[in-house]
N, C-alpha and C. Protein backbone atom coordinates (compact mmCIF):
# COMPACT_ATOMS: atom_id res chain seq x y z
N UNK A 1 0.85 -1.19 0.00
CA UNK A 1 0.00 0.00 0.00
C UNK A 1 0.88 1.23 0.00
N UNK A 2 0.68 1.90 -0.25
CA UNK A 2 1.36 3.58 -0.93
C UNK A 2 0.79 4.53 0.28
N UNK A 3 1.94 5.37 1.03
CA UNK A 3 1.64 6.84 0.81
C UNK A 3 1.32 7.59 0.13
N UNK A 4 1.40 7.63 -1.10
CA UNK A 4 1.44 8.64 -2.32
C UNK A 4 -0.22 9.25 -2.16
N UNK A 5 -0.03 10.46 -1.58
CA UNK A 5 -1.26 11.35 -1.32
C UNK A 5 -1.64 11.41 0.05
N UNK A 6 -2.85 11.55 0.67
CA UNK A 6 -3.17 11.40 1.99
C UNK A 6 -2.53 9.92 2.53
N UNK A 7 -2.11 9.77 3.84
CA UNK A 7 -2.42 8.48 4.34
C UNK A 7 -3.32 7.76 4.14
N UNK A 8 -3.65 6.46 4.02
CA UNK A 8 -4.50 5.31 4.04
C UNK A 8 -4.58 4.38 5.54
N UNK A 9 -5.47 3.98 5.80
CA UNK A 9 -5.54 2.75 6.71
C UNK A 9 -4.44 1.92 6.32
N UNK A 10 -4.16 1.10 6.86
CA UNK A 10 -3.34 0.19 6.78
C UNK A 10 -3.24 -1.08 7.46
N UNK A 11 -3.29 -2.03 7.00
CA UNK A 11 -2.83 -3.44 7.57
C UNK A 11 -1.60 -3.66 7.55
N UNK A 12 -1.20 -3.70 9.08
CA UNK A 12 0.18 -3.52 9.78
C UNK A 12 0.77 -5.28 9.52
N UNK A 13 0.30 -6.07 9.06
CA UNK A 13 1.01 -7.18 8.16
C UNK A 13 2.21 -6.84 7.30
N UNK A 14 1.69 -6.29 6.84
CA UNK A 14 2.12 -5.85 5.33
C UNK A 14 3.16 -4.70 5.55
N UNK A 15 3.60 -4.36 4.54
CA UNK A 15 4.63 -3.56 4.13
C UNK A 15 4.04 -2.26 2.93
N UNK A 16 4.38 -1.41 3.49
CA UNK A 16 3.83 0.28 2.39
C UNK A 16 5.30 0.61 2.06
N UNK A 17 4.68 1.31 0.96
CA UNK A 17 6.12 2.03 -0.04
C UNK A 17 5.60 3.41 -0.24
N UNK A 18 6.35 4.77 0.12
CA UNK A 18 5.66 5.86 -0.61
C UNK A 18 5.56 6.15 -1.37
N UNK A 19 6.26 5.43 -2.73
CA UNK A 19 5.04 5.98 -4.45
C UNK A 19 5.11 4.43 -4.68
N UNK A 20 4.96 5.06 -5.73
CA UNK A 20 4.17 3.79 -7.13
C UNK A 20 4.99 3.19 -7.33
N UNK A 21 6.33 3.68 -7.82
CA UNK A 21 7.49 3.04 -8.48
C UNK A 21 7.76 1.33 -7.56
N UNK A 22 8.31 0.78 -8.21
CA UNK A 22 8.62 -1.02 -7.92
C UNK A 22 9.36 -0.56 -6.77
N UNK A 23 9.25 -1.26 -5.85
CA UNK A 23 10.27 -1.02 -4.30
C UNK A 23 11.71 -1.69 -4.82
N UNK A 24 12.71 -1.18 -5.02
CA UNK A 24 13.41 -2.15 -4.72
C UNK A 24 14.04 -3.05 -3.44
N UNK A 25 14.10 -4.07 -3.82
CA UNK A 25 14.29 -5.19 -3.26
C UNK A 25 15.96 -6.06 -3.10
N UNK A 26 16.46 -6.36 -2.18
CA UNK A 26 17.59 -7.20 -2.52
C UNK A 26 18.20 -7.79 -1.32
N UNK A 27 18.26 -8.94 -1.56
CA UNK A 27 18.82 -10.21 0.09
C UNK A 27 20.09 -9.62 0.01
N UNK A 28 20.39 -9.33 1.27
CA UNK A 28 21.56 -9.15 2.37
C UNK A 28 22.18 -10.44 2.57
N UNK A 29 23.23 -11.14 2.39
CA UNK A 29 23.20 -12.88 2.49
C UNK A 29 23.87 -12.44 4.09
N UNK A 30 24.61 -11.32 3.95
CA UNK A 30 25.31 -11.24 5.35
C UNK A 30 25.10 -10.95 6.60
N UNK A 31 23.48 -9.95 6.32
CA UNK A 31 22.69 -10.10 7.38
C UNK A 31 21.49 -10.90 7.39
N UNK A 32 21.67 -11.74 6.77
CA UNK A 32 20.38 -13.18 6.36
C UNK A 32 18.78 -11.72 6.19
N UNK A 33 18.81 -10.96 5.83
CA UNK A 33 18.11 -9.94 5.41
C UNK A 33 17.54 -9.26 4.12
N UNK A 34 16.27 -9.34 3.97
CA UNK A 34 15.70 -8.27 2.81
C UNK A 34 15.83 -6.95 3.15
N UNK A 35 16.67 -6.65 1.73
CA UNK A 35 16.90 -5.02 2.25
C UNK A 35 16.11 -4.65 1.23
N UNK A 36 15.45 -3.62 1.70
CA UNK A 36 14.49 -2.48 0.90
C UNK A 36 14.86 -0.95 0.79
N UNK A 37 15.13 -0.70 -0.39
CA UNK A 37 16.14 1.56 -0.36
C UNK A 37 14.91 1.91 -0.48
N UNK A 38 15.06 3.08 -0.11
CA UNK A 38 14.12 3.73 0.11
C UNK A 38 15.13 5.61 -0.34
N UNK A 39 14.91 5.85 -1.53
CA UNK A 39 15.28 7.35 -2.01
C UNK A 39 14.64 8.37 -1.65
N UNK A 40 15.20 9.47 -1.76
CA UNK A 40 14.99 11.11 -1.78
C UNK A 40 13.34 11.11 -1.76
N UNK A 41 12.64 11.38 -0.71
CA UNK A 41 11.51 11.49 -1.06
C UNK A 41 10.36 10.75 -0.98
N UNK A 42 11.22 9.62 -0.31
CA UNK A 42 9.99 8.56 0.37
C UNK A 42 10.29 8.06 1.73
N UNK A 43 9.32 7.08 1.88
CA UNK A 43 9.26 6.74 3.51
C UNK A 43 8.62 5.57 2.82
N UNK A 44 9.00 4.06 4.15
CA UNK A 44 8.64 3.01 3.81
C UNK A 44 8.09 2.23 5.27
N UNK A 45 7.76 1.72 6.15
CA UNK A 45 7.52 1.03 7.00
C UNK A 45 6.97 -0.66 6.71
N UNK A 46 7.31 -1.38 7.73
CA UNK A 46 7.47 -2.41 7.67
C UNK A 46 6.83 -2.90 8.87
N UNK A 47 6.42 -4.83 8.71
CA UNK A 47 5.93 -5.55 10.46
C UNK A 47 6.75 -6.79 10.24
N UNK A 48 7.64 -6.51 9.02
CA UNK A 48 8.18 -7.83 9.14
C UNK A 48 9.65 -7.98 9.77
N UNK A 49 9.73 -9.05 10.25
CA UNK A 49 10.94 -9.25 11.09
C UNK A 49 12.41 -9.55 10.43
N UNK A 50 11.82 -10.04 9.20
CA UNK A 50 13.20 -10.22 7.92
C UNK A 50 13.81 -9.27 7.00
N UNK A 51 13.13 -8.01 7.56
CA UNK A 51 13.30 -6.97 6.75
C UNK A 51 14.42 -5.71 7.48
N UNK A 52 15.20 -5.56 6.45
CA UNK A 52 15.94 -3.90 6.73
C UNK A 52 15.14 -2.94 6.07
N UNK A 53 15.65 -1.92 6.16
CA UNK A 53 15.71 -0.43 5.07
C UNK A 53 16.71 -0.18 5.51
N UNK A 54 17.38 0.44 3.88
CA UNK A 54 18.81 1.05 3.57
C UNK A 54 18.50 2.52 2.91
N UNK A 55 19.03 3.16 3.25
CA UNK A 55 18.83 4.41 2.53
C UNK A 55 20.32 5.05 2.63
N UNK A 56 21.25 6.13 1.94
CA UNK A 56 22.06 6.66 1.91
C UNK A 56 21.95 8.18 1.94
N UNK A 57 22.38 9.24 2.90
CA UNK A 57 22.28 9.92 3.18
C UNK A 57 23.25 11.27 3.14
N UNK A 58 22.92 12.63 2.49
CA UNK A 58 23.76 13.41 2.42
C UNK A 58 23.85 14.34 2.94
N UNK A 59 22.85 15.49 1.96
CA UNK A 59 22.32 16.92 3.18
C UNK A 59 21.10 16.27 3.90
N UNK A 60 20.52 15.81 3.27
CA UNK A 60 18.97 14.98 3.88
C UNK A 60 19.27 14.40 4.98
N UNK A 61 17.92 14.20 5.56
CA UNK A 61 17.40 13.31 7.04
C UNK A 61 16.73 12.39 7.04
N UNK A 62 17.06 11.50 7.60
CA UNK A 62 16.19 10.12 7.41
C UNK A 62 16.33 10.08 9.10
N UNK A 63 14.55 9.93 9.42
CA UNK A 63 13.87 9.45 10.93
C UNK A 63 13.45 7.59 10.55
N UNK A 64 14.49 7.31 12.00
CA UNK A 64 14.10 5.82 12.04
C UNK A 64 12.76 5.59 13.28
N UNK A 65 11.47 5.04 12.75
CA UNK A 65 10.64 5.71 13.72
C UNK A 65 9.64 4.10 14.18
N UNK A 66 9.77 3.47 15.36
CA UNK A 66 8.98 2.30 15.27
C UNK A 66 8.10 2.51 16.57
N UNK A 67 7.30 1.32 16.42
CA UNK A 67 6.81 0.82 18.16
C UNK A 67 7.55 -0.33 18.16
N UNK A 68 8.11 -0.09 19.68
CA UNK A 68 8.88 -1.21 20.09
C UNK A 68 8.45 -1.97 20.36
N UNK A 69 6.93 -2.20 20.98
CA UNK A 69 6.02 -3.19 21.58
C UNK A 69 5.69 -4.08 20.76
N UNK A 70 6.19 -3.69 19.52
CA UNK A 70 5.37 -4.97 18.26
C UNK A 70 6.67 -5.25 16.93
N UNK A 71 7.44 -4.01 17.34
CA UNK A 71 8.73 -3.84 16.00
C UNK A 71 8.12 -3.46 14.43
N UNK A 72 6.90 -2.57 14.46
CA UNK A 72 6.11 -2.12 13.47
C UNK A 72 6.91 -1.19 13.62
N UNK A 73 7.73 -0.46 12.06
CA UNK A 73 8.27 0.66 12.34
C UNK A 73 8.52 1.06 10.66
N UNK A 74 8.91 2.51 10.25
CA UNK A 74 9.57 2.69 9.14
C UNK A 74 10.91 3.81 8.90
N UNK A 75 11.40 4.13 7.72
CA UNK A 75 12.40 5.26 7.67
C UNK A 75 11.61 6.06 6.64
N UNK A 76 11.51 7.38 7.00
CA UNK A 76 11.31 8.79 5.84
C UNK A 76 12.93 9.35 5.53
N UNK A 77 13.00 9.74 3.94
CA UNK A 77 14.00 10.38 3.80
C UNK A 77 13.45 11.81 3.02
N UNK A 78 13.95 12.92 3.83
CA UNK A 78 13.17 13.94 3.45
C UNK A 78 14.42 15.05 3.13
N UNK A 79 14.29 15.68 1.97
CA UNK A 79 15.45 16.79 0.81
C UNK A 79 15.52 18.23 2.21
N UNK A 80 14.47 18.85 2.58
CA UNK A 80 14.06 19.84 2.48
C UNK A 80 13.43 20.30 4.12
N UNK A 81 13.78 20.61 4.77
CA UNK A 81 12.98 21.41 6.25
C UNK A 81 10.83 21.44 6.17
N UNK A 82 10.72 22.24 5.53
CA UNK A 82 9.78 21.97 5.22
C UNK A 82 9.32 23.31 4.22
N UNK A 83 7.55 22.81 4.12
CA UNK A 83 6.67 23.89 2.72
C UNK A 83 5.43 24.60 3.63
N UNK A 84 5.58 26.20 3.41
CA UNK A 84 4.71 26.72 4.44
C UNK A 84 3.11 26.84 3.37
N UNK A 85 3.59 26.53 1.91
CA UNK A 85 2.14 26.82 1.24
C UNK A 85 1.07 25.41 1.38
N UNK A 86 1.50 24.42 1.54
CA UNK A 86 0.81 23.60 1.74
C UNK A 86 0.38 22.85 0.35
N UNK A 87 1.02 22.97 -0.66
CA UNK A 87 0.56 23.15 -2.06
C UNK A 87 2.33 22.38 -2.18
N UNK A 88 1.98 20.45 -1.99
CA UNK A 88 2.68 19.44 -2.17
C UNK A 88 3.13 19.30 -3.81
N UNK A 89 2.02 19.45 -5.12
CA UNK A 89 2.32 19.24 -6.05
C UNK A 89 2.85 17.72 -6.55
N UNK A 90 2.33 16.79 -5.96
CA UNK A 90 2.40 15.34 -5.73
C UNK A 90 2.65 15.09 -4.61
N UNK A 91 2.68 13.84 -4.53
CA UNK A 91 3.21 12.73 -3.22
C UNK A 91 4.97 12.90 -3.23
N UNK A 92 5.22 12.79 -4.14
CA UNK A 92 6.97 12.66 -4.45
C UNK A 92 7.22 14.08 -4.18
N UNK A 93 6.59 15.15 -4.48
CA UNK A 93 6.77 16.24 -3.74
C UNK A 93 7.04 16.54 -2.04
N UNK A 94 5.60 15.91 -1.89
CA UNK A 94 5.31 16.14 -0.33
C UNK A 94 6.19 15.39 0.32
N UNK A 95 6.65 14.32 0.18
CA UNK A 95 7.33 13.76 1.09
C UNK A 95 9.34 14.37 0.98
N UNK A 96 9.76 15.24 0.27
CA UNK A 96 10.49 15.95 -0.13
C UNK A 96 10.74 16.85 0.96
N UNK A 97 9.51 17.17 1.88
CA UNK A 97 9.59 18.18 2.86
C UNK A 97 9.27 17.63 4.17
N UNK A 98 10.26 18.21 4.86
CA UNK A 98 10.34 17.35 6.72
C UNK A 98 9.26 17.40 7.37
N UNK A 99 8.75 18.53 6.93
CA UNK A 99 6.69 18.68 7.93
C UNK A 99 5.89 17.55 7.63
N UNK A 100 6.14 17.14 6.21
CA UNK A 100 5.27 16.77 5.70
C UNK A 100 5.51 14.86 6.36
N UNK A 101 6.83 14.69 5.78
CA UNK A 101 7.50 13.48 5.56
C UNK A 101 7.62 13.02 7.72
N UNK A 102 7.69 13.81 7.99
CA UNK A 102 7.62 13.34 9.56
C UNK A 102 6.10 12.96 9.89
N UNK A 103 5.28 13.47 9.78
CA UNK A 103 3.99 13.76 10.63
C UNK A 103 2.99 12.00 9.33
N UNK A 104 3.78 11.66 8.48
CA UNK A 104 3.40 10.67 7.80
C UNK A 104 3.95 9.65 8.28
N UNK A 105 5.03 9.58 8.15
CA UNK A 105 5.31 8.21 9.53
C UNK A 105 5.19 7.87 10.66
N UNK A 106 5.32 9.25 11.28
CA UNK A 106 4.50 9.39 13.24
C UNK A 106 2.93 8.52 12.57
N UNK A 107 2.34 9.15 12.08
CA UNK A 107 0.88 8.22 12.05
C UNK A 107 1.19 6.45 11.54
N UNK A 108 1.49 6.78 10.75
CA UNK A 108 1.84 5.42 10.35
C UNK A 108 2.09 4.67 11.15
N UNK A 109 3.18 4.85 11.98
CA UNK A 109 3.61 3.77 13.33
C UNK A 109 2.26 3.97 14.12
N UNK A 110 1.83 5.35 14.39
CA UNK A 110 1.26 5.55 15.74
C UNK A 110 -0.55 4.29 14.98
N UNK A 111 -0.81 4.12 14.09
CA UNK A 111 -1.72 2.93 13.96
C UNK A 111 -1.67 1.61 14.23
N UNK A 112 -0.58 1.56 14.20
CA UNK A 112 -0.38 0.20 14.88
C UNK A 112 -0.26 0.42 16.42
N UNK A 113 -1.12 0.89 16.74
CA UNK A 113 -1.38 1.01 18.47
C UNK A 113 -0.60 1.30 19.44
N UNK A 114 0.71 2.66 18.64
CA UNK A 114 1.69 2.77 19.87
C UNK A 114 1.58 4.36 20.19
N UNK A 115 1.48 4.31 21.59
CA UNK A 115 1.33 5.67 22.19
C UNK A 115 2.59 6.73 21.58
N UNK A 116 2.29 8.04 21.44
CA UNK A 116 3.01 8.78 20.69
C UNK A 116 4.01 8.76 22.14
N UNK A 117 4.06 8.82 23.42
CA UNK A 117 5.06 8.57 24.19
C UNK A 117 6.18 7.39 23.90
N UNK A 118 5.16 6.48 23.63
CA UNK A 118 6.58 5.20 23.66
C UNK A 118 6.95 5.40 22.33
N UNK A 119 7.08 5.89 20.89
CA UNK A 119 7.56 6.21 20.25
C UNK A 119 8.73 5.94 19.76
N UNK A 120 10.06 5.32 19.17
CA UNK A 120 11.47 5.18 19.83
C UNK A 120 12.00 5.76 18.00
N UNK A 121 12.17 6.90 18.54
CA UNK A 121 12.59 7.62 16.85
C UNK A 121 14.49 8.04 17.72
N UNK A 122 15.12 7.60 15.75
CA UNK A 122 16.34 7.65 15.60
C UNK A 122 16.74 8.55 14.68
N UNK A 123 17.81 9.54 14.47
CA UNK A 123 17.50 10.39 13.47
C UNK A 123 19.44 10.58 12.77
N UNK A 124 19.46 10.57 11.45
CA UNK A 124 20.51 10.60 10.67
C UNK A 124 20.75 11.70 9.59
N UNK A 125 21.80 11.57 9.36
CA UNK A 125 21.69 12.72 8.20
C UNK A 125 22.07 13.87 8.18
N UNK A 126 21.86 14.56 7.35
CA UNK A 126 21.97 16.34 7.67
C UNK A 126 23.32 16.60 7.53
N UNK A 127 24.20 16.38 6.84
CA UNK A 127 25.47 16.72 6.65
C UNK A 127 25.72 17.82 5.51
N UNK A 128 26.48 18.93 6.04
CA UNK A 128 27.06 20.13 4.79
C UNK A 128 28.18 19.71 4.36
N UNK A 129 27.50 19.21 2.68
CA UNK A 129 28.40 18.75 1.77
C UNK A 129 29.29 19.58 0.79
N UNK A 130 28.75 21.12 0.90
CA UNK A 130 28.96 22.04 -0.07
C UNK A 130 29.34 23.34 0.99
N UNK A 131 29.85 24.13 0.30
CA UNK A 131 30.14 25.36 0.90
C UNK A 131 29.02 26.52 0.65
N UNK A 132 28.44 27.49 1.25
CA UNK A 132 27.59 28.05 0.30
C UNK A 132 26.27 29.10 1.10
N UNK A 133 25.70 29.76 0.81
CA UNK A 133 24.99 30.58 1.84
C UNK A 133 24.46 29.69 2.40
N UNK A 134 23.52 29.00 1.99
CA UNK A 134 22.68 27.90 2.60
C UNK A 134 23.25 26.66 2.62
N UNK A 135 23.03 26.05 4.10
CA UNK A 135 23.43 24.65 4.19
C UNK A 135 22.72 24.25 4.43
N UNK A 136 21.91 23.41 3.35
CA UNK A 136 20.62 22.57 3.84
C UNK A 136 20.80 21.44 4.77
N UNK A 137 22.32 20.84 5.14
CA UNK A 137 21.99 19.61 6.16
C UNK A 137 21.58 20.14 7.36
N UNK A 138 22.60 21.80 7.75
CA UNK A 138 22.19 22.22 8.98
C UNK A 138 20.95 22.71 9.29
N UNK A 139 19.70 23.23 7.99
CA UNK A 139 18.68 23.56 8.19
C UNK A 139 18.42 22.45 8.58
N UNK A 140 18.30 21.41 7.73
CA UNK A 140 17.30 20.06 8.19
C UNK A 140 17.74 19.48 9.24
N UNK A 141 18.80 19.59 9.92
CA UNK A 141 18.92 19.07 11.10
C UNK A 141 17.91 20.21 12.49
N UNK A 142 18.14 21.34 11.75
CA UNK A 142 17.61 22.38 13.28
C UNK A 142 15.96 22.42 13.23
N UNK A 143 15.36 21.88 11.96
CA UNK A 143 14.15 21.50 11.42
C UNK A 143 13.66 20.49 12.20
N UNK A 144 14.11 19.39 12.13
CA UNK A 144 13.54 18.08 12.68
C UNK A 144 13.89 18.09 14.03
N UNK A 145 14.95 18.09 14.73
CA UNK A 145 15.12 18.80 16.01
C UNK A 145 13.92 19.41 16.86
N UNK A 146 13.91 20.90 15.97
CA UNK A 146 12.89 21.74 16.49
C UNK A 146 11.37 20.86 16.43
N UNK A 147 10.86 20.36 15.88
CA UNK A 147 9.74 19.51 14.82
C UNK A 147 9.64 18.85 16.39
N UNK A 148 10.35 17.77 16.58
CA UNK A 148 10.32 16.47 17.80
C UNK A 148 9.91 17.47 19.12
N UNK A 149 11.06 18.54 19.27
CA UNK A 149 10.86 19.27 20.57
C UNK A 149 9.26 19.79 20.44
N UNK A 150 8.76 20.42 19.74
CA UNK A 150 7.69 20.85 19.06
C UNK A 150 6.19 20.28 19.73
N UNK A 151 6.49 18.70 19.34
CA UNK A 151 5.37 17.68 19.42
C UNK A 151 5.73 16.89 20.60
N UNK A 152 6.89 17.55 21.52
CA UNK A 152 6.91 16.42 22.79
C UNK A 152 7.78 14.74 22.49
N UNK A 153 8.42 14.68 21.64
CA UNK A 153 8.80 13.29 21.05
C UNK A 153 10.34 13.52 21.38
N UNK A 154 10.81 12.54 22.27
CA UNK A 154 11.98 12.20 22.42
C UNK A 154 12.52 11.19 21.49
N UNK A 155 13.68 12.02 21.60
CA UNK A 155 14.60 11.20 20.23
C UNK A 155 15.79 10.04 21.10
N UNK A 156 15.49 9.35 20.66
CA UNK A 156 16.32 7.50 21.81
C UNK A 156 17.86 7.72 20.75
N UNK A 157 18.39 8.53 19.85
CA UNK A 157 19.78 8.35 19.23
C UNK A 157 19.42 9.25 18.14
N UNK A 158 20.62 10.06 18.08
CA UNK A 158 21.28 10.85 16.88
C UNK A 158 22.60 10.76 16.31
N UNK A 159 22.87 11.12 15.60
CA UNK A 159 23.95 10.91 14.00
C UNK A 159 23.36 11.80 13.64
N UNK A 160 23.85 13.08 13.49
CA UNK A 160 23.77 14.09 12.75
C UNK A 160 24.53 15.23 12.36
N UNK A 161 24.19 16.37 11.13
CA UNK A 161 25.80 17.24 11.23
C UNK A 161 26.83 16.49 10.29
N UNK A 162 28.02 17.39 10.33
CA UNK A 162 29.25 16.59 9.64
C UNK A 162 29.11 17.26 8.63
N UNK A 163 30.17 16.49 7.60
CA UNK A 163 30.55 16.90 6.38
C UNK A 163 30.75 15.49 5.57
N UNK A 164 30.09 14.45 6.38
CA UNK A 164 30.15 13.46 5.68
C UNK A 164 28.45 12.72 4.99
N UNK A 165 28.97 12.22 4.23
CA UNK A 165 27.46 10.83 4.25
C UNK A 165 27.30 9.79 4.99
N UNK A 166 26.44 9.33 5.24
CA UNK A 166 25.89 8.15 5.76
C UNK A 166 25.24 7.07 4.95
N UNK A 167 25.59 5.88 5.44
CA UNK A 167 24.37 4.88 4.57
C UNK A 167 23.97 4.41 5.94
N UNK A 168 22.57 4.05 5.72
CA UNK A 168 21.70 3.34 6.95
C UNK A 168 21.13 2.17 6.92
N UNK A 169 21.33 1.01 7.60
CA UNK A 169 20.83 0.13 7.46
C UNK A 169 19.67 -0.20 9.02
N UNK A 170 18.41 0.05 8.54
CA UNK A 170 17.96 0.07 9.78
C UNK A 170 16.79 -1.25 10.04
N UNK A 171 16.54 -1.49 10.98
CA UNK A 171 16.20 -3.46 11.17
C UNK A 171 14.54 -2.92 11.95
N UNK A 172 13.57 -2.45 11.54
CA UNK A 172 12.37 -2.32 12.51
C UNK A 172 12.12 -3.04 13.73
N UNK A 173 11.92 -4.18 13.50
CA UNK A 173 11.84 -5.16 14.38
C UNK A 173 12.74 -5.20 15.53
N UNK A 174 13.66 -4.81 15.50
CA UNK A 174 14.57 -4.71 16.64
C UNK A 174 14.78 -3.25 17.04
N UNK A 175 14.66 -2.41 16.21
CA UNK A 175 15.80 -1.19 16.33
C UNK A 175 16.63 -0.90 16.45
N UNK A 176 17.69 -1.79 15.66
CA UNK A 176 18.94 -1.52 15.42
C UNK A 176 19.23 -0.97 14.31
N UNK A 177 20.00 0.32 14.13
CA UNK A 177 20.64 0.67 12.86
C UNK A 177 21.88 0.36 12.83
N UNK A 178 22.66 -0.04 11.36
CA UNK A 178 24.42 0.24 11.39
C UNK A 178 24.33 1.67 10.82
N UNK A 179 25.15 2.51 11.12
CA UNK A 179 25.63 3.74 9.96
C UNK A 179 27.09 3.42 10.07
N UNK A 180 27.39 3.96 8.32
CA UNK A 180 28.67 3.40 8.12
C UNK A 180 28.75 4.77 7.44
N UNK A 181 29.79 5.61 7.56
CA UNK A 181 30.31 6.99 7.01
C UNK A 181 30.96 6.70 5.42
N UNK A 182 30.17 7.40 4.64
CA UNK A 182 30.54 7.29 3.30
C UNK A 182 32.51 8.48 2.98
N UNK A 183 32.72 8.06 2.01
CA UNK A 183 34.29 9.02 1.88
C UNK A 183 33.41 10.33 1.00
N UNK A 184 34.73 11.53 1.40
CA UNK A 184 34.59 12.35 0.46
C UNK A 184 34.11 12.72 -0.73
N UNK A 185 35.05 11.54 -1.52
CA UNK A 185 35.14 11.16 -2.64
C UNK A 185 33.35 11.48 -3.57
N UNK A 186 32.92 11.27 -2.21
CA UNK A 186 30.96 10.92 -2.79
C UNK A 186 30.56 12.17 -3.33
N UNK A 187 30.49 12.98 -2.46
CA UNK A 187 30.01 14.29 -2.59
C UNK A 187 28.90 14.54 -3.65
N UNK A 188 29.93 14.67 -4.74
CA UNK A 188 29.30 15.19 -5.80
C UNK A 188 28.02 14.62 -6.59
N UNK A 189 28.01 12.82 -5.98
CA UNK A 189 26.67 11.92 -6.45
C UNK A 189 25.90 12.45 -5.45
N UNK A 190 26.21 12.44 -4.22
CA UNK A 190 25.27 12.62 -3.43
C UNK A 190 24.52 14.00 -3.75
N UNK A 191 25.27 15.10 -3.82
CA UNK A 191 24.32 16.00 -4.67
C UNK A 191 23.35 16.10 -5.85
N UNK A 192 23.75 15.03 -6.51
CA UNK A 192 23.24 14.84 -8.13
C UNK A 192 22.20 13.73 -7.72
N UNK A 193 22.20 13.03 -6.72
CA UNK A 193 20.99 11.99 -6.54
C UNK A 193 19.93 12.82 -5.60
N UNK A 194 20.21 13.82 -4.36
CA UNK A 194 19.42 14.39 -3.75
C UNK A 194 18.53 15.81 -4.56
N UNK A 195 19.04 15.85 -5.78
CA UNK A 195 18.44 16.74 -6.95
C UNK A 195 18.06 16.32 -7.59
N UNK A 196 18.08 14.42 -8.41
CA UNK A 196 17.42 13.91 -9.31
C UNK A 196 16.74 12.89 -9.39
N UNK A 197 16.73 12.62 -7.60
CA UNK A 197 16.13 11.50 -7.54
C UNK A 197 16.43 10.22 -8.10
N UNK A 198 17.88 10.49 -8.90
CA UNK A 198 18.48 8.83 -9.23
C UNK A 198 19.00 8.10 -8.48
N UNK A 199 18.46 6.75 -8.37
CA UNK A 199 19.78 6.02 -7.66
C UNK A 199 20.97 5.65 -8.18
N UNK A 200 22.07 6.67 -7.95
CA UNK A 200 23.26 6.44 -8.33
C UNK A 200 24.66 5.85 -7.01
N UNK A 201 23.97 5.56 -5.95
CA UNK A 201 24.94 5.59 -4.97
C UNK A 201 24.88 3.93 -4.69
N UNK A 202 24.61 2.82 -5.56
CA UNK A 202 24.73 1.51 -5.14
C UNK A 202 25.63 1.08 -4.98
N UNK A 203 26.60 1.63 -5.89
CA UNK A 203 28.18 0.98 -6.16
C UNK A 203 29.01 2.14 -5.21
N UNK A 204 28.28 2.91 -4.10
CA UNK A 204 29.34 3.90 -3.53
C UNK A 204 30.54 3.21 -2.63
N UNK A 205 31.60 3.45 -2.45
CA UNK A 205 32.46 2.77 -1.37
C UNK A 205 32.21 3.41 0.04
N UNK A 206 32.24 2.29 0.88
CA UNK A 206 31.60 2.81 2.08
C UNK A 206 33.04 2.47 2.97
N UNK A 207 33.31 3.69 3.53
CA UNK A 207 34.81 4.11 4.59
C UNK A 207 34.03 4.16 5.89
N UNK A 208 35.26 4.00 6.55
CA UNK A 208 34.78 4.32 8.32
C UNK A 208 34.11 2.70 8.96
N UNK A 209 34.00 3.12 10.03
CA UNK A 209 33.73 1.75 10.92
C UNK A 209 32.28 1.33 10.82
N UNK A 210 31.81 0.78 11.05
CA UNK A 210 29.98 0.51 11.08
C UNK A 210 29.71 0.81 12.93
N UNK A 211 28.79 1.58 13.13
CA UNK A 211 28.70 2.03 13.94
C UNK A 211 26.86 1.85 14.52
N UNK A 212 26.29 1.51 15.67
CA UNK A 212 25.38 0.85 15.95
C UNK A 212 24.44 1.89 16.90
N UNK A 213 23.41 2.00 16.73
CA UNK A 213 22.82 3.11 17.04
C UNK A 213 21.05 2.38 17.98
């Protein structure tokens, strides 16, 4: 079942994707795991216990957001702080923006019957990759920040800031993430995928230690 537009009901069995496009899909042999990416602009949640989400991360933020009581949980990856006109211009739009792309997965989890207190959100991302008046990682980090303080929602782990990338591998069912710090070297895809929505970062080399959150 799709985000793409208002929320829907949902049967917490199952697995939602936020657009249309084919999810991709691909076994982890090393974490005996289905991993599911999830790009610029969507959010995915999950109830299954065999499942990751991977997403790779630059100026953007990705919230790891579950109930622990059941391991129903998903990741949003959102470009942008947020849109004060309210005027989304699609789904692939709307979820582009942190107001939007947060307050869609808070519900999402919060249907599967978990009090917005027990909540257990993880948050990544937000790194200034570029030099330049605006640094969108540091907006979107003081965005989602402010956003949680906002609505009363404690955040259980952060990774945020830097000048680096991240890739995320995050496990619902448990709540464990790895982040593993992408090299320098990236930069320039990571800009060209957080502007075009391509997935170009499969083959990225991933530096630094794996780190457990």
């Amino acid at each position: 079942m799709s985000f793409a537009g208002q929320p829907k009901p949902t049967e917490h069995r199952d697995c939602h994707v936020a657009q249309s496009r084919q999810t991709s899909h691909a076994y982890d042999w090393r974490r005996g795991l289905q991993a599911v990416r999830v790009l610029p602009g969507e959010a995915y949640v999950t109830a299954r216990t065999d499942e990751m989400i991977v997403t790779v991360l630059g100026s953007c933020v990705a919230a790891c957001i579950r109930n622990p009581a059941t391991g129903f949980g998903g990741l949003n990856h959102f470009m942008l702080p947020e849109s004060d006109s309210g005027i989304w211009n699609g789904a692939s739009a709307a979820l582009r923006y942190g107001n939007y792309a947060m307050e869609v997965l808070i519900n999402e989890v919060l249907k599967s019957g978990c009090e917005r207190r027990d909540l257990e959100i993880k948050l990544f991302g937000g790194a200034d990759l570029t030099d330049g008046p605006t640094l969108i990682g540091s907006s979107n980090v003081s965005f989602v920040l402010d956003y949680l303080e906002a609505e009363g929602l404690v955040i259980a782990s952060a990774d945020l800031g830097g000048c680096y990338g991240r890739r995320i591998h995050y496990n619902p069912s448990t709540g464990v993430v790895h982040r593993l710090l992408l090299g320098t070297a990236t930069h320039p895809d990571f800009v060209e995928e957080e502007h075009s929505f391509k997935d170009r970062l499969a083959r990225t080399k991933v530096e630094g230690e794996v780190d457990l959150f």
